[in-house]
PDB file of N, CA and C in Angstrom:
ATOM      1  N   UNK A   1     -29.979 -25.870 -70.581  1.00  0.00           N
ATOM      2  CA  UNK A   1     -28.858 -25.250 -71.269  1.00  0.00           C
ATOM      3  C   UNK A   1     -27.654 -25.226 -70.341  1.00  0.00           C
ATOM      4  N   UNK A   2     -26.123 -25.347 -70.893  1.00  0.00           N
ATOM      5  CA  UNK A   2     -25.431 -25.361 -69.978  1.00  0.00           C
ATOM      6  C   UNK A   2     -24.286 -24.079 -70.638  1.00  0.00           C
ATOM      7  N   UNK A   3     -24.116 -23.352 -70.075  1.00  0.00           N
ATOM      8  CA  UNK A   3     -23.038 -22.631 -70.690  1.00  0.00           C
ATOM      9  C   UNK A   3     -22.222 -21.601 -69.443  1.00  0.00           C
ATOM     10  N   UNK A   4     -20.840 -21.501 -70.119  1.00  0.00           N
ATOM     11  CA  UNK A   4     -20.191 -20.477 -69.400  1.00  0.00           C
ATOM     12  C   UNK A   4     -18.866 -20.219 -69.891  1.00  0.00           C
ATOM     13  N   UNK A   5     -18.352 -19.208 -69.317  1.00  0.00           N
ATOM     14  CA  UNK A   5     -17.707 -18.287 -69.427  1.00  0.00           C
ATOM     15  C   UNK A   5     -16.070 -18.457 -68.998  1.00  0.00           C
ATOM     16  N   UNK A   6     -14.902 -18.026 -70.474  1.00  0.00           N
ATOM     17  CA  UNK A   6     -14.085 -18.516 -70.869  1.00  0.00           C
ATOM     18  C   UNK A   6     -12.953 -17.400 -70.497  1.00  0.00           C
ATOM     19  N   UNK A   7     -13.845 -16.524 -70.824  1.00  0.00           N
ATOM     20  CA  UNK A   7     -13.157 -14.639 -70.165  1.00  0.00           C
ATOM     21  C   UNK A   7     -12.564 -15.105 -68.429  1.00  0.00           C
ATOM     22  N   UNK A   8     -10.960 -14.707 -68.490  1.00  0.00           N
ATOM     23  CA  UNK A   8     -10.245 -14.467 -67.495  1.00  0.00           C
ATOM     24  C   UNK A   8     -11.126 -13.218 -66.818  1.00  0.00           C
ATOM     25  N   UNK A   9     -10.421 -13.518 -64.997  1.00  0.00           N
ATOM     26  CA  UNK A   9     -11.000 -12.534 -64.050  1.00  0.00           C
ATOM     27  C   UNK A   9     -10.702 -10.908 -64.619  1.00  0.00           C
ATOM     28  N   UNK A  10      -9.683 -11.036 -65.345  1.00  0.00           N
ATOM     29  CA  UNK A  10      -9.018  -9.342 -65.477  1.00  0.00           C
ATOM     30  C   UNK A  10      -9.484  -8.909 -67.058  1.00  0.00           C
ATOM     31  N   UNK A  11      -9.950  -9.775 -68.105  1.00  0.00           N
ATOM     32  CA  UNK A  11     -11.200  -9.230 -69.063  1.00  0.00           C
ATOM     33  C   UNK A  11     -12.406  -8.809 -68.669  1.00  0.00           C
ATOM     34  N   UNK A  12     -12.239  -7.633 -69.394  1.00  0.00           N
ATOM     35  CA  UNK A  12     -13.798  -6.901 -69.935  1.00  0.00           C
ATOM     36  C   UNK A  12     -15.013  -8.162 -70.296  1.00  0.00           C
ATOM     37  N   UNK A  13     -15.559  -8.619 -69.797  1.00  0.00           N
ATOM     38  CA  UNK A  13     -17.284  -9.232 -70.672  1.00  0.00           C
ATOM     39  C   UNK A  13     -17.940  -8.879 -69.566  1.00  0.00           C
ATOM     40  N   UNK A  14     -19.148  -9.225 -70.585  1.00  0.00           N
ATOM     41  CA  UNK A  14     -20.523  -9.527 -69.645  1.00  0.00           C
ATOM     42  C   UNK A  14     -21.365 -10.490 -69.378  1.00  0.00           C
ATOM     43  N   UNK A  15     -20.321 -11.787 -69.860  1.00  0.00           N
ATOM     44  CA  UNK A  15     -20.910 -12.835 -68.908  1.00  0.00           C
ATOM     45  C   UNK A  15     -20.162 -13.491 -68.166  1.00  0.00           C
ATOM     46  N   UNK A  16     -18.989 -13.063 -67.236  1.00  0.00           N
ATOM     47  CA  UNK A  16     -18.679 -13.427 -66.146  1.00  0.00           C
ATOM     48  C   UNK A  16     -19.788 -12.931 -65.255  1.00  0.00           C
ATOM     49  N   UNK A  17     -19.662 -14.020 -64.309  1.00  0.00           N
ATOM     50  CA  UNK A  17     -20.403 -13.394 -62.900  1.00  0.00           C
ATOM     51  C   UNK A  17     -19.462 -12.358 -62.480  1.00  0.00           C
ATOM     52  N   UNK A  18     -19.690 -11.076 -61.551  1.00  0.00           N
ATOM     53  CA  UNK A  18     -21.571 -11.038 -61.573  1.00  0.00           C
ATOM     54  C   UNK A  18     -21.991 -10.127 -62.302  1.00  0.00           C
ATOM     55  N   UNK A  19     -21.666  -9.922 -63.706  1.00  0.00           N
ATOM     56  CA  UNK A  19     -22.140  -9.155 -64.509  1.00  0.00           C
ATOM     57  C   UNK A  19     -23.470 -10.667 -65.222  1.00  0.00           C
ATOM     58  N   UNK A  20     -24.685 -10.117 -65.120  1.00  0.00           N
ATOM     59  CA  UNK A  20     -25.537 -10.687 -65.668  1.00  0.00           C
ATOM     60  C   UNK A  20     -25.734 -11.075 -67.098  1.00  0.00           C
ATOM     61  N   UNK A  21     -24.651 -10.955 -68.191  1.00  0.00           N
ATOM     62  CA  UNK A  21     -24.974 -10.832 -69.511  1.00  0.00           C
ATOM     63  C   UNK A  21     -25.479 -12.746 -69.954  1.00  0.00           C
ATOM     64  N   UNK A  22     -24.994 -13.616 -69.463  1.00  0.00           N
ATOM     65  CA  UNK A  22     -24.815 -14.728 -69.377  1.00  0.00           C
ATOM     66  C   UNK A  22     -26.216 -15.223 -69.279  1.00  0.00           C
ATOM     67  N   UNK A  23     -26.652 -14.699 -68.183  1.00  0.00           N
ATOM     68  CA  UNK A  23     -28.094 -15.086 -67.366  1.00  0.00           C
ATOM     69  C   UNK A  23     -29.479 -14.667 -68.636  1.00  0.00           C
ATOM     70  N   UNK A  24     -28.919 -13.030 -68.715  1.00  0.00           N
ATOM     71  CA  UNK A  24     -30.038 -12.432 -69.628  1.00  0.00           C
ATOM     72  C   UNK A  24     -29.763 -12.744 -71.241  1.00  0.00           C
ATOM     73  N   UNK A  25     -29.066 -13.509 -71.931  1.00  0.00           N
ATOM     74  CA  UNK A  25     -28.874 -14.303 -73.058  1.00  0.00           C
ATOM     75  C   UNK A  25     -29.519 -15.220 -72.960  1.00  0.00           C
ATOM     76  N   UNK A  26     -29.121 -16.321 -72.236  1.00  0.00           N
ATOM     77  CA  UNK A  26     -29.843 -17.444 -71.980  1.00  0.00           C
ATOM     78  C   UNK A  26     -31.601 -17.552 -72.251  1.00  0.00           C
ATOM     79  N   UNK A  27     -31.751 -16.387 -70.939  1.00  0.00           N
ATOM     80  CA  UNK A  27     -33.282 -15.884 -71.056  1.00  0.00           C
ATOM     81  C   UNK A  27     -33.881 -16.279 -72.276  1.00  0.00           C
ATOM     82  N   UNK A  28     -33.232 -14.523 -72.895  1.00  0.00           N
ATOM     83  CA  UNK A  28     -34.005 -14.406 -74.148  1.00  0.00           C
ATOM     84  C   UNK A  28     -33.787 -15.563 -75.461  1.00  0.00           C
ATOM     85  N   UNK A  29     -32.911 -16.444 -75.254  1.00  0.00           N
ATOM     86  CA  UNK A  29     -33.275 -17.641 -75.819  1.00  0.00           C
ATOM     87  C   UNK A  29     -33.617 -18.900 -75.598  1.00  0.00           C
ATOM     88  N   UNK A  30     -34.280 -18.693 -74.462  1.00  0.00           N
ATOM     89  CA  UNK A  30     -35.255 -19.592 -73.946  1.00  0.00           C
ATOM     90  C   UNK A  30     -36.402 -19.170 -73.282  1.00  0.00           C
ATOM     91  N   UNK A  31     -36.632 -18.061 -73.712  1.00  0.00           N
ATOM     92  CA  UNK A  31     -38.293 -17.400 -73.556  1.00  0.00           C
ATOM     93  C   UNK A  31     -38.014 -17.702 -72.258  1.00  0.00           C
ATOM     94  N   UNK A  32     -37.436 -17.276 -71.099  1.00  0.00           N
ATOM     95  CA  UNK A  32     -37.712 -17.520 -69.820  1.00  0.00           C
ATOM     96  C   UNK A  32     -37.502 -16.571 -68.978  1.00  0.00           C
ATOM     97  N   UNK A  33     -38.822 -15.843 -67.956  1.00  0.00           N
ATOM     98  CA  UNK A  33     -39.492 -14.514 -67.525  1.00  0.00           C
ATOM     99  C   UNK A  33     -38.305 -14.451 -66.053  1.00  0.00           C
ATOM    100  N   UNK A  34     -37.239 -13.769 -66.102  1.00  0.00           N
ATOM    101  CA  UNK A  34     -36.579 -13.547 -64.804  1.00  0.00           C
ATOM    102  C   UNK A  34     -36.995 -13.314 -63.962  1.00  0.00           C
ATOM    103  N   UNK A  35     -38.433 -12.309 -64.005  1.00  0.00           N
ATOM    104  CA  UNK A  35     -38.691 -11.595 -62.903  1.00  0.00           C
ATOM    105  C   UNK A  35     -39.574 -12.880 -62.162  1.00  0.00           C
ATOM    106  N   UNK A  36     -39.861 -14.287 -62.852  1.00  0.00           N
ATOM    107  CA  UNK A  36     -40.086 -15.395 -61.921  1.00  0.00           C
ATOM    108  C   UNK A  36     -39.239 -16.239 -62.183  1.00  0.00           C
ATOM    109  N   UNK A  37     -38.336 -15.651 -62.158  1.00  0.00           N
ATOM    110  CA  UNK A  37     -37.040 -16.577 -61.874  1.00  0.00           C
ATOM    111  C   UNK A  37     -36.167 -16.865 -60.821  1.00  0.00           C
ATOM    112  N   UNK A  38     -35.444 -17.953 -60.347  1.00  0.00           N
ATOM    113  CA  UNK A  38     -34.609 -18.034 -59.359  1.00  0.00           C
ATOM    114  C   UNK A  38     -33.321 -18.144 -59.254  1.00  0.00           C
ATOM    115  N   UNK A  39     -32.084 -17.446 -58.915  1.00  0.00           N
ATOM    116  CA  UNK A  39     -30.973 -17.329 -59.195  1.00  0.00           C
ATOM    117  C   UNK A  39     -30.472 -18.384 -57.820  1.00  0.00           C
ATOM    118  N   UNK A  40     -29.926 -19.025 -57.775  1.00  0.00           N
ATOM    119  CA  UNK A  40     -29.629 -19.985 -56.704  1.00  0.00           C
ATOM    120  C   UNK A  40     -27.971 -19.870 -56.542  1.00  0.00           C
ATOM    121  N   UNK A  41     -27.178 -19.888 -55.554  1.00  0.00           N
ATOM    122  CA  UNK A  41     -25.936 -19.833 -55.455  1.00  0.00           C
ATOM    123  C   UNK A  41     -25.141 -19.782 -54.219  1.00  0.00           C
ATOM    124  N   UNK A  42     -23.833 -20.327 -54.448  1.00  0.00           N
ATOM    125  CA  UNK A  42     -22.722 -20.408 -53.109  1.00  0.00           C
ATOM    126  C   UNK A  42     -21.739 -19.209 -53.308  1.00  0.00           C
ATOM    127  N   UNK A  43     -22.001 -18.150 -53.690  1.00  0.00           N
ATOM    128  CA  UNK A  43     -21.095 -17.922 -54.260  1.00  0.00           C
ATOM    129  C   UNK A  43     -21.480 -15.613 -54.056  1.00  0.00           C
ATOM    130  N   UNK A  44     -21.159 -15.157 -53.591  1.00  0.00           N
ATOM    131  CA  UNK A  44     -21.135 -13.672 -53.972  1.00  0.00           C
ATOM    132  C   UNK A  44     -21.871 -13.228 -55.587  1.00  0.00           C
ATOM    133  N   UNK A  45     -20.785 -13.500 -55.895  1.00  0.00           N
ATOM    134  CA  UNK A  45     -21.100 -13.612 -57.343  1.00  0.00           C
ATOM    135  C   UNK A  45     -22.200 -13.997 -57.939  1.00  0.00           C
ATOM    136  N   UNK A  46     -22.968 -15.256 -57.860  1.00  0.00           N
ATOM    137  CA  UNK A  46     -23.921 -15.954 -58.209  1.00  0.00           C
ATOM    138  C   UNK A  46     -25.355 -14.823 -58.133  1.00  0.00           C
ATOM    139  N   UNK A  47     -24.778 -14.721 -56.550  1.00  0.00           N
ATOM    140  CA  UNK A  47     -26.450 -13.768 -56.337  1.00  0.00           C
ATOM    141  C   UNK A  47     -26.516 -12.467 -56.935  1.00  0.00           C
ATOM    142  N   UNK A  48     -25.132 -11.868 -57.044  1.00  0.00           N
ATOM    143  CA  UNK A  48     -24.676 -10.260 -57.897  1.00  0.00           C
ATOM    144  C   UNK A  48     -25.685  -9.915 -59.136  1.00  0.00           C
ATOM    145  N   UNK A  49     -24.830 -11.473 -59.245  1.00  0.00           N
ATOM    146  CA  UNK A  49     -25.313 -11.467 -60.965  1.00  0.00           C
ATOM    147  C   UNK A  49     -27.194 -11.857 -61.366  1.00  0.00           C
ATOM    148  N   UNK A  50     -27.269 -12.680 -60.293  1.00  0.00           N
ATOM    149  CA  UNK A  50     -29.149 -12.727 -60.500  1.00  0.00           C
ATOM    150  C   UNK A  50     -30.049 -11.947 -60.199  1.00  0.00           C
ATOM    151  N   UNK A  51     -29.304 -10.956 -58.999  1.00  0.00           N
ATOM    152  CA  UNK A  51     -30.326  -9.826 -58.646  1.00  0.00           C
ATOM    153  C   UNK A  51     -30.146  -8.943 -60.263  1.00  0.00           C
ATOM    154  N   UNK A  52     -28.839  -8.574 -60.888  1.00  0.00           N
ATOM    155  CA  UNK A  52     -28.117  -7.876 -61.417  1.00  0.00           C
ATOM    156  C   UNK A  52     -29.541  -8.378 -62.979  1.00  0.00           C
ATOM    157  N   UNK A  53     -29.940  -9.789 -63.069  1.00  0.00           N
ATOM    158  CA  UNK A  53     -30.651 -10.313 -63.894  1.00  0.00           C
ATOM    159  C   UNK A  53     -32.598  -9.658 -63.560  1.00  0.00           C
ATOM    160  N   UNK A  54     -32.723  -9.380 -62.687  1.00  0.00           N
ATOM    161  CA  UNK A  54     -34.077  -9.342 -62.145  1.00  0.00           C
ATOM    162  C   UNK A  54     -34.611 -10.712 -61.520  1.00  0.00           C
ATOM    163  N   UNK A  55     -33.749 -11.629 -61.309  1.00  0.00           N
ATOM    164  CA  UNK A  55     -34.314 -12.755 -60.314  1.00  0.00           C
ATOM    165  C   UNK A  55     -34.191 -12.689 -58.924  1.00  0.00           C
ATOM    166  N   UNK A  56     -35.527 -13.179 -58.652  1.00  0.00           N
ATOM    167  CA  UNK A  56     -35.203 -13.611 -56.615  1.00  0.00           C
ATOM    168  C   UNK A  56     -33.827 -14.472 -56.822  1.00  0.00           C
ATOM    169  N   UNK A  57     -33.295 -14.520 -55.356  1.00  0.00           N
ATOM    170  CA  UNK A  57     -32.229 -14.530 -54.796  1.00  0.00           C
ATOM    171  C   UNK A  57     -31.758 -15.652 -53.751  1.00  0.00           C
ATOM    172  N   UNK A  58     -31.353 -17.040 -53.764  1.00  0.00           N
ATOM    173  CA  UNK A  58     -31.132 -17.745 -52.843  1.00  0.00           C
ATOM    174  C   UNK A  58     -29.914 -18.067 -53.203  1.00  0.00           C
ATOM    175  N   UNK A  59     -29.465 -17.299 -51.639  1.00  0.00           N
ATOM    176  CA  UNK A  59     -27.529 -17.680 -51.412  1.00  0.00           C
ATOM    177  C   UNK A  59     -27.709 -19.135 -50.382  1.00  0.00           C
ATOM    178  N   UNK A  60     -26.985 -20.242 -51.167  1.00  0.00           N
ATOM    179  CA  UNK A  60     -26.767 -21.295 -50.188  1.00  0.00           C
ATOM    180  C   UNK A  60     -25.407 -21.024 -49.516  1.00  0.00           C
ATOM    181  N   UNK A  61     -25.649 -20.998 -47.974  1.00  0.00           N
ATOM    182  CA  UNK A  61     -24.280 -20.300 -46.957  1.00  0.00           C
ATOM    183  C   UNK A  61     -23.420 -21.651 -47.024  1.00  0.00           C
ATOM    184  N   UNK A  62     -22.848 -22.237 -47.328  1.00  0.00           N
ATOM    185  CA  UNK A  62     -21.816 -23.648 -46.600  1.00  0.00           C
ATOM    186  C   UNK A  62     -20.280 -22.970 -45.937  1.00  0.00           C
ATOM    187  N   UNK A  63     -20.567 -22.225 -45.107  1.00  0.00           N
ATOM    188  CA  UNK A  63     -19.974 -21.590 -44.185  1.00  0.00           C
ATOM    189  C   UNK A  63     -18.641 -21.279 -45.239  1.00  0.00           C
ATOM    190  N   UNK A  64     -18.042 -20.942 -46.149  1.00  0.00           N
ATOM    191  CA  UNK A  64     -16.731 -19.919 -46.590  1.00  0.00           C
ATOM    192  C   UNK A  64     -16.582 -19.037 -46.432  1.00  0.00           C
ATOM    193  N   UNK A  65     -14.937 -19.182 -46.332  1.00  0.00           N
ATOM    194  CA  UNK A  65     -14.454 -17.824 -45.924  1.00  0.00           C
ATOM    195  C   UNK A  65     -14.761 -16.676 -46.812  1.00  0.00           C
ATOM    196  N   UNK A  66     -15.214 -16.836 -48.064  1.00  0.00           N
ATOM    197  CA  UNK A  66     -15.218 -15.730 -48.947  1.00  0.00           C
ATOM    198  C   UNK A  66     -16.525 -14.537 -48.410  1.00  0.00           C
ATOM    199  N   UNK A  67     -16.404 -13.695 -48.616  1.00  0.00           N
ATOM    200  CA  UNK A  67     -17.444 -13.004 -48.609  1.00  0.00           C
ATOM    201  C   UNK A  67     -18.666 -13.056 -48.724  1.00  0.00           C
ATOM    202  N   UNK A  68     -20.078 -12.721 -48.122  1.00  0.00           N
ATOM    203  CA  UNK A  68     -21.204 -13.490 -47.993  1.00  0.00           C
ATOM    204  C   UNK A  68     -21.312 -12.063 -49.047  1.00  0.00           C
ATOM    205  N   UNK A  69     -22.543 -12.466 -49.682  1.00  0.00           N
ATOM    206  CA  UNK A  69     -23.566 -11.563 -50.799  1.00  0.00           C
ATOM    207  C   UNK A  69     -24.299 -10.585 -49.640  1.00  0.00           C
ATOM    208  N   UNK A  70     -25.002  -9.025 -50.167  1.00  0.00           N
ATOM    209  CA  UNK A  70     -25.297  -8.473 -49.533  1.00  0.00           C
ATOM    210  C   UNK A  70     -26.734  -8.528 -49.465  1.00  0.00           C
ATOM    211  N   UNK A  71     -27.954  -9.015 -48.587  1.00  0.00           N
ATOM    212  CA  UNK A  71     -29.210  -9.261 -48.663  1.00  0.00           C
ATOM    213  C   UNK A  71     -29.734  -9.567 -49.835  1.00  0.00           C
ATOM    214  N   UNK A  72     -29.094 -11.199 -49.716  1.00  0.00           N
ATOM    215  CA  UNK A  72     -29.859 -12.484 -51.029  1.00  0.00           C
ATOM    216  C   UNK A  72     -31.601 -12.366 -49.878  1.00  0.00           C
ATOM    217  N   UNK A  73     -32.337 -12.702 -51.233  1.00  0.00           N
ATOM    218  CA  UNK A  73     -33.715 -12.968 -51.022  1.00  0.00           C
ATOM    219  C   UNK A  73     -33.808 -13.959 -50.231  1.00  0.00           C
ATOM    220  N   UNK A  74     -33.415 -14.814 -49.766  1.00  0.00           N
ATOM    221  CA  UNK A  74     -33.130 -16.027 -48.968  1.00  0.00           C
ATOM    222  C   UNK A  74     -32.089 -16.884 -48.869  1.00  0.00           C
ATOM    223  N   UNK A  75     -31.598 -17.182 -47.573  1.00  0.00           N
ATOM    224  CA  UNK A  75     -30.638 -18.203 -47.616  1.00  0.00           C
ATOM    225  C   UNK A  75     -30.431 -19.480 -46.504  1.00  0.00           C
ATOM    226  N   UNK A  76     -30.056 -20.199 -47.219  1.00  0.00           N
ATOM    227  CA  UNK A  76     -30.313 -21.855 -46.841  1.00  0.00           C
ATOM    228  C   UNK A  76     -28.754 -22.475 -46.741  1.00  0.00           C
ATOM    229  N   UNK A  77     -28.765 -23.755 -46.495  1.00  0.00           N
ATOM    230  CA  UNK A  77     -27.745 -24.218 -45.936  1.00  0.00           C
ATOM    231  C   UNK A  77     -27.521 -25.643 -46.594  1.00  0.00           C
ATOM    232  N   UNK A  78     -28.056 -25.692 -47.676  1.00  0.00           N
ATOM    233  CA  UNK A  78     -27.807 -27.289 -48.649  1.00  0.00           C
ATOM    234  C   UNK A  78     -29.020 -26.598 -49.844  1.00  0.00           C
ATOM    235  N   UNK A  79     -28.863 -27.805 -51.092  1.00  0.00           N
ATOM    236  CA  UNK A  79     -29.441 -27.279 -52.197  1.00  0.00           C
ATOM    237  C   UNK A  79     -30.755 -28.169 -52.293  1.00  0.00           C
ATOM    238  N   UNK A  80     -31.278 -28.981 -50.759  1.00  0.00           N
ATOM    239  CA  UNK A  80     -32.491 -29.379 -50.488  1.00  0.00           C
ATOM    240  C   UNK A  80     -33.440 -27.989 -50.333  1.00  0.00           C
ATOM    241  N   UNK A  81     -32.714 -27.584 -49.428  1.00  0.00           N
ATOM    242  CA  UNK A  81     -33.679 -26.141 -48.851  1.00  0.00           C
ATOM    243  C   UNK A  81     -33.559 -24.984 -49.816  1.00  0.00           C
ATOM    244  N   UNK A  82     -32.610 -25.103 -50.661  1.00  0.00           N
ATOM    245  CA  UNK A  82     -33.172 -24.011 -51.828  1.00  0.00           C
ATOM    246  C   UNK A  82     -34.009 -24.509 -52.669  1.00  0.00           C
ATOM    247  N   UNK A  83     -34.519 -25.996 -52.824  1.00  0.00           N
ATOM    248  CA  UNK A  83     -35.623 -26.079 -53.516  1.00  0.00           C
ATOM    249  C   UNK A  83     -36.924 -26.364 -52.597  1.00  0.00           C
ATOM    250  N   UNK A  84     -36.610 -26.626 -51.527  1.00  0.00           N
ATOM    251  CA  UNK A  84     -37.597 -26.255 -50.850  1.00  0.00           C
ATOM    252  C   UNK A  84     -38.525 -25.046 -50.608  1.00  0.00           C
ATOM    253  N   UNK A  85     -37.922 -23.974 -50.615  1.00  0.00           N
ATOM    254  CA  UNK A  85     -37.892 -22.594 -50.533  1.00  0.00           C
ATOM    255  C   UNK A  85     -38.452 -21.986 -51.951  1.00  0.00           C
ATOM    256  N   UNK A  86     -38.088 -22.923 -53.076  1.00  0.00           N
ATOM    257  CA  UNK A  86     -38.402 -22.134 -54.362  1.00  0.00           C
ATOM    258  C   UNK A  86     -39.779 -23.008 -54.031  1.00  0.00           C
ATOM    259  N   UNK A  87     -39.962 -24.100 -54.531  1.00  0.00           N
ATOM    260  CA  UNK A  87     -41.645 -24.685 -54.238  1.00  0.00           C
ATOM    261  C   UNK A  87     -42.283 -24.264 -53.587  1.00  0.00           C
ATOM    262  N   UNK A  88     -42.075 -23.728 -52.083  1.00  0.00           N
ATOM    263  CA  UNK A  88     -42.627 -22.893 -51.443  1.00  0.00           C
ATOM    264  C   UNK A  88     -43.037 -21.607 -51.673  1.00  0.00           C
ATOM    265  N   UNK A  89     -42.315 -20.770 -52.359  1.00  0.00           N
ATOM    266  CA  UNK A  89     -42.757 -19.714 -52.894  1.00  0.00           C
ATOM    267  C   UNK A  89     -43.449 -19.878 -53.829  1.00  0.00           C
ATOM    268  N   UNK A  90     -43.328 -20.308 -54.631  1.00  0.00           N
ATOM    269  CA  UNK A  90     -44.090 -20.627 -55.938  1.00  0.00           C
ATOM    270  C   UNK A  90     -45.414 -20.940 -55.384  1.00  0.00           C
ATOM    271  N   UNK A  91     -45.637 -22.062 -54.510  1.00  0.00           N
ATOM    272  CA  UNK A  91     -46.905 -22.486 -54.212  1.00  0.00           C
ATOM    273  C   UNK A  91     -47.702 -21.474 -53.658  1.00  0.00           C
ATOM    274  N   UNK A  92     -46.995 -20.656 -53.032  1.00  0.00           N
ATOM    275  CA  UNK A  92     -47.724 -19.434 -51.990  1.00  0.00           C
ATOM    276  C   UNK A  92     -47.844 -18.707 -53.031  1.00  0.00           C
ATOM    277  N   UNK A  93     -47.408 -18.113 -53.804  1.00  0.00           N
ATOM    278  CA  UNK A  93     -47.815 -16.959 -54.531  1.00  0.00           C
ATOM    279  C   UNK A  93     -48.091 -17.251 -56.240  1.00  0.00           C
ATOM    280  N   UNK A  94     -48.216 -19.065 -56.573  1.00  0.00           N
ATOM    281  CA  UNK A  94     -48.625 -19.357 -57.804  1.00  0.00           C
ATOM    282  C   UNK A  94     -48.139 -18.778 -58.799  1.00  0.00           C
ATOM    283  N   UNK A  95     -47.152 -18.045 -58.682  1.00  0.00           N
ATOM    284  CA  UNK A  95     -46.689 -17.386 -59.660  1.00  0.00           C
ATOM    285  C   UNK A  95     -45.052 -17.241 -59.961  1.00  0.00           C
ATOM    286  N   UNK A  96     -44.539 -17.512 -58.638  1.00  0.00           N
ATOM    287  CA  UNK A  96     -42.649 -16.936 -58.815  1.00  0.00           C
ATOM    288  C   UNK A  96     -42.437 -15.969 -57.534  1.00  0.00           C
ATOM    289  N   UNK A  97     -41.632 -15.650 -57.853  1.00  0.00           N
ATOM    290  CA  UNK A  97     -40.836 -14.273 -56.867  1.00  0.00           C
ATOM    291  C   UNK A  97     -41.842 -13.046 -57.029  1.00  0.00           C
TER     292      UNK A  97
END
């Protein structure tokens, strides 16, 4: 599914990041369990909004100036090692986050 969000920074919604409304729509129309889910992102925002969803947490750092997220579940440095990291978990605990 690809979708997003049309709402300016200074509107009210709830599916800009990092308000999760976006994430938890999606979900529930695609039967898909957050709490083994993975929110992946460069971005503050990204991870806001996935913890904000009930998903684990991987902030990819590519060094910006913007503000780093406050204790993402993991973070990596290219979007090799965030799927590295998700297979890895998954495999270790057969289940998700």
């Amino acid at each position: 599914a690809v979708k997003a969000c049309f709402h300016g920074h200074g509107q009210a919604c709830d599916c800009r990041k990092p308000k999760p409304g976006m994430i938890l729509q999606t979900a529930m129309e695609l039967g898909i369990n957050l709490a083994k889910s993975f929110m992946v992102g460069d971005r503050k925002s990204d991870i806001e909004a996935g913890r904000a969803a009930g998903c684990a947490t991987v902030f990819i750092d590519l060094g910006y100036t913007l503000p780093a997220p406050d204790a993402p579940d993991y973070v990596v440095h290219s979007i090799t090692e965030a799927a590295n990291v998700i297979i890895e978990t998954v495999l270790t605990t057969q289940e998700g986050p």
